[in-house]
C-alpha atoms as a PDB file:
ATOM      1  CA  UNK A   1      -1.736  39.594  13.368  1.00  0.00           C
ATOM      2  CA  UNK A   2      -2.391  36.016  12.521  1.00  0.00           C
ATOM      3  CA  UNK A   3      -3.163  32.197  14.278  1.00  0.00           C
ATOM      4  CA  UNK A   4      -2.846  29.467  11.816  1.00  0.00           C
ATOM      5  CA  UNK A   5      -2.159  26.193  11.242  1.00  0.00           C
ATOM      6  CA  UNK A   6      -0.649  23.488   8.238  1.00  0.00           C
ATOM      7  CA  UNK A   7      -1.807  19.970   8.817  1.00  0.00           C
ATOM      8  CA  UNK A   8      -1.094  16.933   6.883  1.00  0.00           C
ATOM      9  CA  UNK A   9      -3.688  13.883   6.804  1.00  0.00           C
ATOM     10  CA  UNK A  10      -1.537  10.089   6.136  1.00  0.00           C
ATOM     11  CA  UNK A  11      -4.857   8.274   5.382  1.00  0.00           C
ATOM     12  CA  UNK A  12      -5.645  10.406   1.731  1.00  0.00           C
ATOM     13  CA  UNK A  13      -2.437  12.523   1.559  1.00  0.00           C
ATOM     14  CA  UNK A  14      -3.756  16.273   2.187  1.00  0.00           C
ATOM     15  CA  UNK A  15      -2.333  18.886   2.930  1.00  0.00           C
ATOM     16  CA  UNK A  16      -3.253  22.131   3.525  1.00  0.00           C
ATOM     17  CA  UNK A  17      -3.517  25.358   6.150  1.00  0.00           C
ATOM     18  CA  UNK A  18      -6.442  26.805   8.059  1.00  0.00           C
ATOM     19  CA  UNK A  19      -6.029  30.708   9.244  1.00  0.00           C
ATOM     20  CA  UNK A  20      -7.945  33.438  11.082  1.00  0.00           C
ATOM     21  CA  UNK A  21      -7.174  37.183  11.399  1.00  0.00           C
ATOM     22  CA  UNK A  22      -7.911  40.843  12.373  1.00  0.00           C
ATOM     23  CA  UNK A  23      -6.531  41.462   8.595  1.00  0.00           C
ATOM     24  CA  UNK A  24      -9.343  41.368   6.140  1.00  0.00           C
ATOM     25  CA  UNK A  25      -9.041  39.233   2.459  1.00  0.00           C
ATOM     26  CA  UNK A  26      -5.827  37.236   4.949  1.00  0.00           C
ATOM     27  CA  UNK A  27      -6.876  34.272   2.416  1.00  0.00           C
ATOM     28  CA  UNK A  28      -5.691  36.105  -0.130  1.00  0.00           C
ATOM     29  CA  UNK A  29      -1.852  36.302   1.568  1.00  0.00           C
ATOM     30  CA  UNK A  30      -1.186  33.476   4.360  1.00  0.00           C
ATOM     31  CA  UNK A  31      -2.354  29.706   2.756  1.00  0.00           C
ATOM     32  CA  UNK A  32       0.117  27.750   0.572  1.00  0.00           C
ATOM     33  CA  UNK A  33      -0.258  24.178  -0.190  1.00  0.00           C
ATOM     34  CA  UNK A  34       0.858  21.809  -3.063  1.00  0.00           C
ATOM     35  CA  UNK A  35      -0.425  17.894  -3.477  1.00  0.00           C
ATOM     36  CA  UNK A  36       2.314  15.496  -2.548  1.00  0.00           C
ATOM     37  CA  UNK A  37       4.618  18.656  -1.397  1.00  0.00           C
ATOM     38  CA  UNK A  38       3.663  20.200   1.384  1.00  0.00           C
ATOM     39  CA  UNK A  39       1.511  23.400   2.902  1.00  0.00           C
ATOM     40  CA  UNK A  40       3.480  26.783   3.993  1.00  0.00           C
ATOM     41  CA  UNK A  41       1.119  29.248   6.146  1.00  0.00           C
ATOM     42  CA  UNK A  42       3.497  32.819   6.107  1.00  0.00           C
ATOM     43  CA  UNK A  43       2.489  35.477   8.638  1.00  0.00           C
ATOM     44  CA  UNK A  44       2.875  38.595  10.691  1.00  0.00           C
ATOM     45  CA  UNK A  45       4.616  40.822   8.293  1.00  0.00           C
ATOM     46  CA  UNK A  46       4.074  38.304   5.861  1.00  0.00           C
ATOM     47  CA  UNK A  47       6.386  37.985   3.220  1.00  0.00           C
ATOM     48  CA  UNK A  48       4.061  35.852   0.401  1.00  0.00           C
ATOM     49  CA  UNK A  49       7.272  34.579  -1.573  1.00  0.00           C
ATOM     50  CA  UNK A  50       7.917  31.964   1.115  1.00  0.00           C
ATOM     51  CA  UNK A  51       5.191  30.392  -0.083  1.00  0.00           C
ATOM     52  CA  UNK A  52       5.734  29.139  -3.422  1.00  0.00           C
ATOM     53  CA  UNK A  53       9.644  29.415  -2.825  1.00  0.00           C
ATOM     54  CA  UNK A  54       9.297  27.099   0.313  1.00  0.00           C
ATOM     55  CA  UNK A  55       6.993  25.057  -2.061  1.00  0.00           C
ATOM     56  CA  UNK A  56       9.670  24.736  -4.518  1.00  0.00           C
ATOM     57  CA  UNK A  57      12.296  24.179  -1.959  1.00  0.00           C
ATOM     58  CA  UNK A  58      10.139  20.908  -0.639  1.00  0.00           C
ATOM     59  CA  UNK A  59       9.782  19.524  -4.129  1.00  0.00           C
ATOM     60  CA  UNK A  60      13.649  19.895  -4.594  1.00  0.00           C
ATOM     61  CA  UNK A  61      13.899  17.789  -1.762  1.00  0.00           C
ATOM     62  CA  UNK A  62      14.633  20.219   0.983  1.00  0.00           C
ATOM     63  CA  UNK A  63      13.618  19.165   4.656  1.00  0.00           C
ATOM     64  CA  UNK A  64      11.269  21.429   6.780  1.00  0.00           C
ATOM     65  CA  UNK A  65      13.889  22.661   8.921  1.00  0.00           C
ATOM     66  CA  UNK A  66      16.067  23.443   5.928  1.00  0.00           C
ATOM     67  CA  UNK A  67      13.494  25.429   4.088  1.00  0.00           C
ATOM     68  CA  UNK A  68      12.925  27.723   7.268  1.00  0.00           C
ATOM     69  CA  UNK A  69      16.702  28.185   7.448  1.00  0.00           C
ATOM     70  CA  UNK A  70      17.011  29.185   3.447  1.00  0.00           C
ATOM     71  CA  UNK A  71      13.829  30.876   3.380  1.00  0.00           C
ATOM     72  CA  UNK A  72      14.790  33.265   6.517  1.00  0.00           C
ATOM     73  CA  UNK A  73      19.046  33.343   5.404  1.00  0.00           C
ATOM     74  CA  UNK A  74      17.802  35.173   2.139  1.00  0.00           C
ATOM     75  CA  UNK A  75      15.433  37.777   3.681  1.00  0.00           C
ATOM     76  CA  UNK A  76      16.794  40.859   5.343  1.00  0.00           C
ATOM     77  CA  UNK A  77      12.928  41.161   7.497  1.00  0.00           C
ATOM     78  CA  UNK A  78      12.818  37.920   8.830  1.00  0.00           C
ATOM     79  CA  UNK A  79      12.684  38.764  11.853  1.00  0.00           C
ATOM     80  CA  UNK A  80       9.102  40.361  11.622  1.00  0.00           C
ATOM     81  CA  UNK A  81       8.522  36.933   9.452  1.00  0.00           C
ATOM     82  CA  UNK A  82       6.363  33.898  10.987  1.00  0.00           C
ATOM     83  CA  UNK A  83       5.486  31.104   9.200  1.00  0.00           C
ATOM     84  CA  UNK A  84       4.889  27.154   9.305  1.00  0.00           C
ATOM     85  CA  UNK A  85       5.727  24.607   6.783  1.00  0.00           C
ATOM     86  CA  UNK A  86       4.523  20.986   6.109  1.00  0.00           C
ATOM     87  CA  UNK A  87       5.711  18.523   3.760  1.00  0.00           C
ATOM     88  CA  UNK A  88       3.773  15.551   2.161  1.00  0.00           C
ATOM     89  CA  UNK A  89       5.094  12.869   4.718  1.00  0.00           C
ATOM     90  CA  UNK A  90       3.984  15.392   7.831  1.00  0.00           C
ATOM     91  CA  UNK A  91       7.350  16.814   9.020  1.00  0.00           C
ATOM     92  CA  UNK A  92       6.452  20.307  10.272  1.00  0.00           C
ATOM     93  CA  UNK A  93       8.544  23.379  11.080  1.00  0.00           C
ATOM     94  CA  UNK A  94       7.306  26.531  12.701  1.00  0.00           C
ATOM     95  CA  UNK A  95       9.147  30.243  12.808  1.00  0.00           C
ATOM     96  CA  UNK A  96       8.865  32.868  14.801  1.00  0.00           C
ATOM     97  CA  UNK A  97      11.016  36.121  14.607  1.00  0.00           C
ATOM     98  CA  UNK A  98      12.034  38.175  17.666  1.00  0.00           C
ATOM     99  CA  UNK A  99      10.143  41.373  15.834  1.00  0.00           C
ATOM    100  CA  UNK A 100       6.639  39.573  16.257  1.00  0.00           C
ATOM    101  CA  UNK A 101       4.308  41.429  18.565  1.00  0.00           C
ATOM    102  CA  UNK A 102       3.521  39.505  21.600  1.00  0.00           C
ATOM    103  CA  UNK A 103       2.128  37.386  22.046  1.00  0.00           C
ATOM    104  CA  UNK A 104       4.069  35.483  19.325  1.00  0.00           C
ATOM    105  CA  UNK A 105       5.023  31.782  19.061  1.00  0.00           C
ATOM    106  CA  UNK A 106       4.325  27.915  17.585  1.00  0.00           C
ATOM    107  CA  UNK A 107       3.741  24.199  18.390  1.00  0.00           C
ATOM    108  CA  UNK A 108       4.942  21.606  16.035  1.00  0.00           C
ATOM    109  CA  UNK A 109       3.436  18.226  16.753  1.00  0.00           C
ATOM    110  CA  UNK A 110       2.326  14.818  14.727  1.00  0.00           C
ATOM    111  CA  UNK A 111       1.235  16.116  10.969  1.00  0.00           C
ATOM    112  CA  UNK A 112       0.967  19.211  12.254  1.00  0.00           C
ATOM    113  CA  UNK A 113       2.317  23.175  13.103  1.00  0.00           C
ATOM    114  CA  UNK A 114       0.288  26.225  14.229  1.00  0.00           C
ATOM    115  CA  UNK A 115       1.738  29.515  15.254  1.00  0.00           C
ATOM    116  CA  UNK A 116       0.216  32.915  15.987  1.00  0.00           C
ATOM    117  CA  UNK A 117       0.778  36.645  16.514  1.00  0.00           C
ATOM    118  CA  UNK A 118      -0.786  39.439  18.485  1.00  0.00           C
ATOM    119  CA  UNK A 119      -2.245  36.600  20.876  1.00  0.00           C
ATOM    120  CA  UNK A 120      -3.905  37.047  23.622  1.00  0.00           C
ATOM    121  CA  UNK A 121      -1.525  34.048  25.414  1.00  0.00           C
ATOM    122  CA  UNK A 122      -0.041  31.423  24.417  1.00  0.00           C
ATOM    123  CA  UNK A 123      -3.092  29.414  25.309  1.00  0.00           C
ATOM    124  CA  UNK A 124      -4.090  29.732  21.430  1.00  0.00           C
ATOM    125  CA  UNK A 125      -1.582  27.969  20.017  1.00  0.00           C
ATOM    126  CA  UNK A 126      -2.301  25.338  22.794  1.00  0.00           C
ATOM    127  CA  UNK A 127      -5.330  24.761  22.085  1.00  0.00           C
ATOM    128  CA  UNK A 128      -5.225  24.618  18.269  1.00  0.00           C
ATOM    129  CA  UNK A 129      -2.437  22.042  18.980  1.00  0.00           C
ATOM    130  CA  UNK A 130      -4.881  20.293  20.885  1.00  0.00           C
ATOM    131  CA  UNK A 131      -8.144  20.574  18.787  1.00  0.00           C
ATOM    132  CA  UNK A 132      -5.924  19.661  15.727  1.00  0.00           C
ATOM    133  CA  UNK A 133      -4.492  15.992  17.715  1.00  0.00           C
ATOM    134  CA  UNK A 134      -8.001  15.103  19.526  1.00  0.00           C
ATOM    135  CA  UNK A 135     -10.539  15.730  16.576  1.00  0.00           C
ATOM    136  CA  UNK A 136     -12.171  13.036  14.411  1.00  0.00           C
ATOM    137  CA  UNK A 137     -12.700  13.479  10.947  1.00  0.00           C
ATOM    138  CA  UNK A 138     -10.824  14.708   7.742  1.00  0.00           C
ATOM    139  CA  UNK A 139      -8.214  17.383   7.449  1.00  0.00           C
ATOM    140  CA  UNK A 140     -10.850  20.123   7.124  1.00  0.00           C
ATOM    141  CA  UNK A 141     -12.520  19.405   9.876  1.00  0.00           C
ATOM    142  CA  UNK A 142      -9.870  19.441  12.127  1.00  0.00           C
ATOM    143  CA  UNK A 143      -7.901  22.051  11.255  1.00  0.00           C
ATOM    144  CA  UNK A 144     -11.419  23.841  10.996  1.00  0.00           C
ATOM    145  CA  UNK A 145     -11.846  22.788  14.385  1.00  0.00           C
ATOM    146  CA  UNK A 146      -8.052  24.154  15.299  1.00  0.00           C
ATOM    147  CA  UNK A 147      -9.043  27.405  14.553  1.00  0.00           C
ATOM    148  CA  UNK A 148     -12.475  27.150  16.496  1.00  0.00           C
ATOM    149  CA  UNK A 149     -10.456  25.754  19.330  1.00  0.00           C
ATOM    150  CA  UNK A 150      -7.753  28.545  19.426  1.00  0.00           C
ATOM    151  CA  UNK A 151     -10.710  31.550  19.136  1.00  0.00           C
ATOM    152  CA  UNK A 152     -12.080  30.017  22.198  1.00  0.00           C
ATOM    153  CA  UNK A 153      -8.714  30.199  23.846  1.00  0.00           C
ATOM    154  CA  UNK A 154      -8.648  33.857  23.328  1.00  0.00           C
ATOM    155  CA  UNK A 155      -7.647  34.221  19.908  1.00  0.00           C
ATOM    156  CA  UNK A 156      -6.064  37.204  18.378  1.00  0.00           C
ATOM    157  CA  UNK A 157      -5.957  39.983  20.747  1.00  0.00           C
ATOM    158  CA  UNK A 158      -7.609  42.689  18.509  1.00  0.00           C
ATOM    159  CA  UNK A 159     -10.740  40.338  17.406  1.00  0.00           C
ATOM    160  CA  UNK A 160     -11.778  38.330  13.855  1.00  0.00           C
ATOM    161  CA  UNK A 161     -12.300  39.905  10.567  1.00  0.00           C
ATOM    162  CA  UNK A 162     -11.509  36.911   8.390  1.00  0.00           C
ATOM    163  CA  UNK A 163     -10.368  33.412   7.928  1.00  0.00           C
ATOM    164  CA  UNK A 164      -9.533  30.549   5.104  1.00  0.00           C
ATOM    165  CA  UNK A 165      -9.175  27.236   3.937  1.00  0.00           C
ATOM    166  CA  UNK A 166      -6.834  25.737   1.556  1.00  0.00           C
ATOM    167  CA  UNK A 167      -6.594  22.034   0.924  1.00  0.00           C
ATOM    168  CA  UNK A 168      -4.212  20.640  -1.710  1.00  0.00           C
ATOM    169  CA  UNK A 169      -5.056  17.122  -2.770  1.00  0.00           C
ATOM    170  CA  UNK A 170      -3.716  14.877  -6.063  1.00  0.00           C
ATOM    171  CA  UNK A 171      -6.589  15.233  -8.518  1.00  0.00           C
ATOM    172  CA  UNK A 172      -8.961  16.398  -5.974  1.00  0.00           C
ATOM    173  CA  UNK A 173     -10.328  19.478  -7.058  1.00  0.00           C
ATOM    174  CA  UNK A 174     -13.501  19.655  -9.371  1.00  0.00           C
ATOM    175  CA  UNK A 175     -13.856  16.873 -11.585  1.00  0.00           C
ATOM    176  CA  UNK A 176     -10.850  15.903 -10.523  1.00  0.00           C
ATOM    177  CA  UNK A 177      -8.797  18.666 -13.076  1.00  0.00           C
ATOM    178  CA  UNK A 178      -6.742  20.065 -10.671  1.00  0.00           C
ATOM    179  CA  UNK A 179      -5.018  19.581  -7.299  1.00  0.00           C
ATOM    180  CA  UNK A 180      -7.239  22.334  -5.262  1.00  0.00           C
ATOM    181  CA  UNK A 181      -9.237  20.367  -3.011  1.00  0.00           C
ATOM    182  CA  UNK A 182     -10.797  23.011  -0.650  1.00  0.00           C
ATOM    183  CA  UNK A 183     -10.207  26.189  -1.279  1.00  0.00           C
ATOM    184  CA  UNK A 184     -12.648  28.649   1.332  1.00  0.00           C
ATOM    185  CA  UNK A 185     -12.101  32.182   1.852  1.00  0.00           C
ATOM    186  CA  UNK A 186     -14.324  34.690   4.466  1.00  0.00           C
ATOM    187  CA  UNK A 187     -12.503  37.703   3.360  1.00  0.00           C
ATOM    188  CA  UNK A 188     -14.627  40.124   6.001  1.00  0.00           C
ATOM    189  CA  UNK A 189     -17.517  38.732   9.015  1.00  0.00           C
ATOM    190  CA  UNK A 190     -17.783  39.428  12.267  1.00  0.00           C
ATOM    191  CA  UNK A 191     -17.100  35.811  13.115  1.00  0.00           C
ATOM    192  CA  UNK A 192     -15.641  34.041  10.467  1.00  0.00           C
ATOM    193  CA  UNK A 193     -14.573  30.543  11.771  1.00  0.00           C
ATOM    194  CA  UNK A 194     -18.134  29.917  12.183  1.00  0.00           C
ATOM    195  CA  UNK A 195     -19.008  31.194   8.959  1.00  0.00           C
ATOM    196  CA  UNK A 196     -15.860  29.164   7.021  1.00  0.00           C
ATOM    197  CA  UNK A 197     -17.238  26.122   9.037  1.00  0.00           C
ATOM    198  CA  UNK A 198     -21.064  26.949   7.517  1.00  0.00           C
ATOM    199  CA  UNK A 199     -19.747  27.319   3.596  1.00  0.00           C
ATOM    200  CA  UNK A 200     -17.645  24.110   4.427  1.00  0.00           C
ATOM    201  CA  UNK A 201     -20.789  22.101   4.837  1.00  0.00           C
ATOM    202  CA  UNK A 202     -21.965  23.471   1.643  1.00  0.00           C
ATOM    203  CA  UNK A 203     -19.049  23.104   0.041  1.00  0.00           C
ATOM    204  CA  UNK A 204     -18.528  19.031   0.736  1.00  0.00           C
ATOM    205  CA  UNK A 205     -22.038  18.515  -0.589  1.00  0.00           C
ATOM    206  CA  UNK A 206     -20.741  19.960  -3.966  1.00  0.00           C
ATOM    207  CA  UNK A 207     -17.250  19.685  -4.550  1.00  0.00           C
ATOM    208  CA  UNK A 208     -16.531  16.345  -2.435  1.00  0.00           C
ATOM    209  CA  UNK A 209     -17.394  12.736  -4.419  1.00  0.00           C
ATOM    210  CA  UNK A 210     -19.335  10.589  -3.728  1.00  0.00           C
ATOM    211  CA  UNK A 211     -18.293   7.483  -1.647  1.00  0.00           C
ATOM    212  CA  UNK A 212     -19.293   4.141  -2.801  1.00  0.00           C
ATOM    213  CA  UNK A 213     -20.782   3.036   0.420  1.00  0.00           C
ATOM    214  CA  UNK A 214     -22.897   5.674   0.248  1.00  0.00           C
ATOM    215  CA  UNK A 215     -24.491   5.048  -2.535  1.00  0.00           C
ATOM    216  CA  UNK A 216     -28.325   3.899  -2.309  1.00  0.00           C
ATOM    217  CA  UNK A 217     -31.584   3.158  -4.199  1.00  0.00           C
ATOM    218  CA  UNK A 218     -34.187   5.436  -5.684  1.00  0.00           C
ATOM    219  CA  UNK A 219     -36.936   3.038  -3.836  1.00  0.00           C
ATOM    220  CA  UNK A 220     -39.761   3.327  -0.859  1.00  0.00           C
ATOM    221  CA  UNK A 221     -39.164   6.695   1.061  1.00  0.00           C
ATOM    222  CA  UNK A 222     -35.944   7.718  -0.779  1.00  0.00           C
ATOM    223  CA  UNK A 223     -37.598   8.154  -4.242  1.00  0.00           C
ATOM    224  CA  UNK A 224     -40.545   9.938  -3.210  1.00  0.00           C
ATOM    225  CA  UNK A 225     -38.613  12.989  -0.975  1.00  0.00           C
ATOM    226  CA  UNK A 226     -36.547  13.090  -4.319  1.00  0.00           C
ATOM    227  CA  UNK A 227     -39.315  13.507  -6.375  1.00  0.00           C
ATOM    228  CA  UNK A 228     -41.291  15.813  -4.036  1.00  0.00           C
ATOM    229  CA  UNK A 229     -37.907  17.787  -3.919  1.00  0.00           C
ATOM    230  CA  UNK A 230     -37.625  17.680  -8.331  1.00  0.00           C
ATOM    231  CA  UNK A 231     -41.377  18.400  -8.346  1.00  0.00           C
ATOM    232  CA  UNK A 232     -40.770  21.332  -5.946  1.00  0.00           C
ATOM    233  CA  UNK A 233     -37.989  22.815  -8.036  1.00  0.00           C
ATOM    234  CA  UNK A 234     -40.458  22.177 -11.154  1.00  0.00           C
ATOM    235  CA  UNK A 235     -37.620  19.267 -12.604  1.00  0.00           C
ATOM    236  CA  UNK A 236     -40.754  16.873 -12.617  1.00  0.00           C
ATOM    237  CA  UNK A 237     -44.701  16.824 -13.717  1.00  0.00           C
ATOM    238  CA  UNK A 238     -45.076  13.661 -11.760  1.00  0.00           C
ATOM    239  CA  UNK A 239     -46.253  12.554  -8.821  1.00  0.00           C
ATOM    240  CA  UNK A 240     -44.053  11.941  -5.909  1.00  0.00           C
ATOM    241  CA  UNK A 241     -45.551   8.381  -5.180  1.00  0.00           C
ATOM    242  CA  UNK A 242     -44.397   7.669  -9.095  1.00  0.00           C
ATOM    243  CA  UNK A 243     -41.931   4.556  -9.212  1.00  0.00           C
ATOM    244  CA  UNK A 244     -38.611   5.223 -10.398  1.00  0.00           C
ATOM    245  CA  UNK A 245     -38.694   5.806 -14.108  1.00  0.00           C
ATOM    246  CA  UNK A 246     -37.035   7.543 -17.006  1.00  0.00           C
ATOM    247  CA  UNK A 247     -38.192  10.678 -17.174  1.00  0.00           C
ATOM    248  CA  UNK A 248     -37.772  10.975 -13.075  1.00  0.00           C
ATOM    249  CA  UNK A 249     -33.977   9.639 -14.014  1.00  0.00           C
ATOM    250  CA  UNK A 250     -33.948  12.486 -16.553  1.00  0.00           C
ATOM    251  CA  UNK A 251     -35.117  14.916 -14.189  1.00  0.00           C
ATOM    252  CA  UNK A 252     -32.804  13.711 -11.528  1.00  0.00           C
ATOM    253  CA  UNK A 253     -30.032  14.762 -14.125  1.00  0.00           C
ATOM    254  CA  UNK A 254     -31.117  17.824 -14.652  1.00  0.00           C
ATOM    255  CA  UNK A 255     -31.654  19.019 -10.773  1.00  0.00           C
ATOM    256  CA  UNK A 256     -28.212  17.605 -10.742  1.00  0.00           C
ATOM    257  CA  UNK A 257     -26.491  19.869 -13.573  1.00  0.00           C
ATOM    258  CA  UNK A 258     -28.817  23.386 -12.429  1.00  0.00           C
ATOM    259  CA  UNK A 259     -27.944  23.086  -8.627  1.00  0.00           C
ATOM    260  CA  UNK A 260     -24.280  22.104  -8.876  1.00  0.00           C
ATOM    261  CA  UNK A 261     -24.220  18.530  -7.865  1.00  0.00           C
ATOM    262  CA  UNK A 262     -21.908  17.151 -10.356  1.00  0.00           C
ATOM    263  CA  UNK A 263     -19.405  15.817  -8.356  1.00  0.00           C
ATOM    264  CA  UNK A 264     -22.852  13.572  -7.007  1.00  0.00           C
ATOM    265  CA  UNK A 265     -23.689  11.814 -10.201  1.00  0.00           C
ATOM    266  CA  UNK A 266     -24.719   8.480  -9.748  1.00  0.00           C
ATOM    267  CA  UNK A 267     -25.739   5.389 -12.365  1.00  0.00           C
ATOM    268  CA  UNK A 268     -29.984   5.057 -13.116  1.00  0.00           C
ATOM    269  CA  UNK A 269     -31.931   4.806 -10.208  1.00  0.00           C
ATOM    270  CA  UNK A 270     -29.244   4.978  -7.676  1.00  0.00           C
ATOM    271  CA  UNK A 271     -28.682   8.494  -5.402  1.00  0.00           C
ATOM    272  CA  UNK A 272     -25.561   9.393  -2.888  1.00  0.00           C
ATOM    273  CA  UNK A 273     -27.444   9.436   0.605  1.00  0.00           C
ATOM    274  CA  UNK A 274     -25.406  12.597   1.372  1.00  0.00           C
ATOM    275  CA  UNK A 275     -26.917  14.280  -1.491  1.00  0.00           C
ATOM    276  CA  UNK A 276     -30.452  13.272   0.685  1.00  0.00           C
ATOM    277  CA  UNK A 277     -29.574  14.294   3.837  1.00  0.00           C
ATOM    278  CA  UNK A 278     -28.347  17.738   2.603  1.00  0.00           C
ATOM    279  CA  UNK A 279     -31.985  18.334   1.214  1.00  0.00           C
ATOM    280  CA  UNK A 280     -33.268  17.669   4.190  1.00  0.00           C
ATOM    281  CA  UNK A 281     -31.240  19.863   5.962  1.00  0.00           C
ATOM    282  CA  UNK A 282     -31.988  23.011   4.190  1.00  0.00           C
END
């Protein structure tokens, strides 16, 4: 009742799955991933243990194509079971069972598997393959894009109710405490890739850090739309065409701590220019 897809991104070491249904909350039952072990995306009649029992299996040092055969040899209803499985070096497995509802089936390709259920043709997992191998960016955005790519195809046959993103990354969840990277759920909307693609936006300007190279100086234009934008939100008493001072600094720190920007923090007088560009956006 499912299309979905586990990706794996070389350059940082993600990994993670990306998933649209008909079943509301499917967040809540399809995405598995682990940093440095691999992602597991279990469908149709889902069976949720082959998640963090394929998980285990990977860090035990099971291949992909051995964790589909134990994971399937110890369940009486595999059959109705599909799934795909990624490990942290992108070797990727897909299942199908002969009791999936047509039209049922997977790709496995470079970093990546998808596989879907209740389809209108096979043309969705065809074009998530494709969306997945030809987009530029991280491994949100294209397995974001997968799932855009595979609606357009035709999707599942019975419509969208809900999607999800999980990213696993090594110390890559908020203040780098934990392992979940992204972690997204549209548990019920009428068209929820393009809402999971809208809180995505949102969600890099607040949980993503900062990159060096963007980093830039509170000077000229820059430090007067961020004090307009701190006067605005009543952070400052000055006056936009101020020069950078203390008390705009301590402001700055403040804005930053009430509207959820830690991840964004940068040294005196110094702003991320994606921080910038998100103001002006909204």
């Amino acid at each position: 009742m499912t299309f979905s897809i586990v990706g794996f991104d070389p350059q940082t070491g993600e990994v993670g799955v990306a998933v649209q249904s008909k079943f509301p909350c499917v967040g809540n039952v399809v995405p598995w991933a682990k940093a440095g072990v691999g992602a597991i995306a279990t469908q149709a009649w889902a069976n949720p243990k082959y998640g963090p029992d394929g998980l285990r299996l990977l860090e035990e040092g099971h291949s992909v194509d051995e964790v589909v055969k134990l994971l399937t040899a110890a369940d009486p209803g595999a059959e109705d079971r599909q799934f795909g499985v990624i490990d942290a070096q992108g070797h990727a497995a897909t299942f199908t069972g002969s009791g999936c509802m047509d039209w049922a089936g997977g790709i496995v390709g470079e970093n990546f598997a998808c596989q879907g259920n209740i389809l209108v043709s096979e043309a969705t997992v065809q074009a998530m393959a494709r969306a997945f191998t030809e987009t530029v960016g991280d491994l949100a955005e294209r397995l974001t894009m997968a799932l855009m790519a595979a609606a357009e195809a035709g999707g599942d046959s019975r419509g969208m109710q809900a999607a999800a993103l999980y990213i696993a990354k090594e110390n890559g969840g908020y203040l780098s405490n934990n392992d979940r990277y992204v972690d997204i759920r549209v548990d019920e909307n009428p068209d929820p890739i393009v809402e999971l693609r809208r809180i995505l936006k949102m969600y890099r300007i607040l949980f993503y850090k900062t990159k060096p190279e963007n980093i830039i100086t509170l000077e000229g234009d820059t430090s007067a739309f961020m004090l307009a934008e701190l006067i605005k939100g009543g952070y400052y008493a000055g006056a936009a065409s101020d020069a950078w001072n203390e008390t705009a600094q301590e402001a700055l720190n403040t804005f930053y701590s009430t509207e959820n920007f830690e991840e964004r923090i940068c040294d005196y007088g110094k702003i991320d220019r994606e921080v910038i560009d998100y103001l002006k956006s909204v």
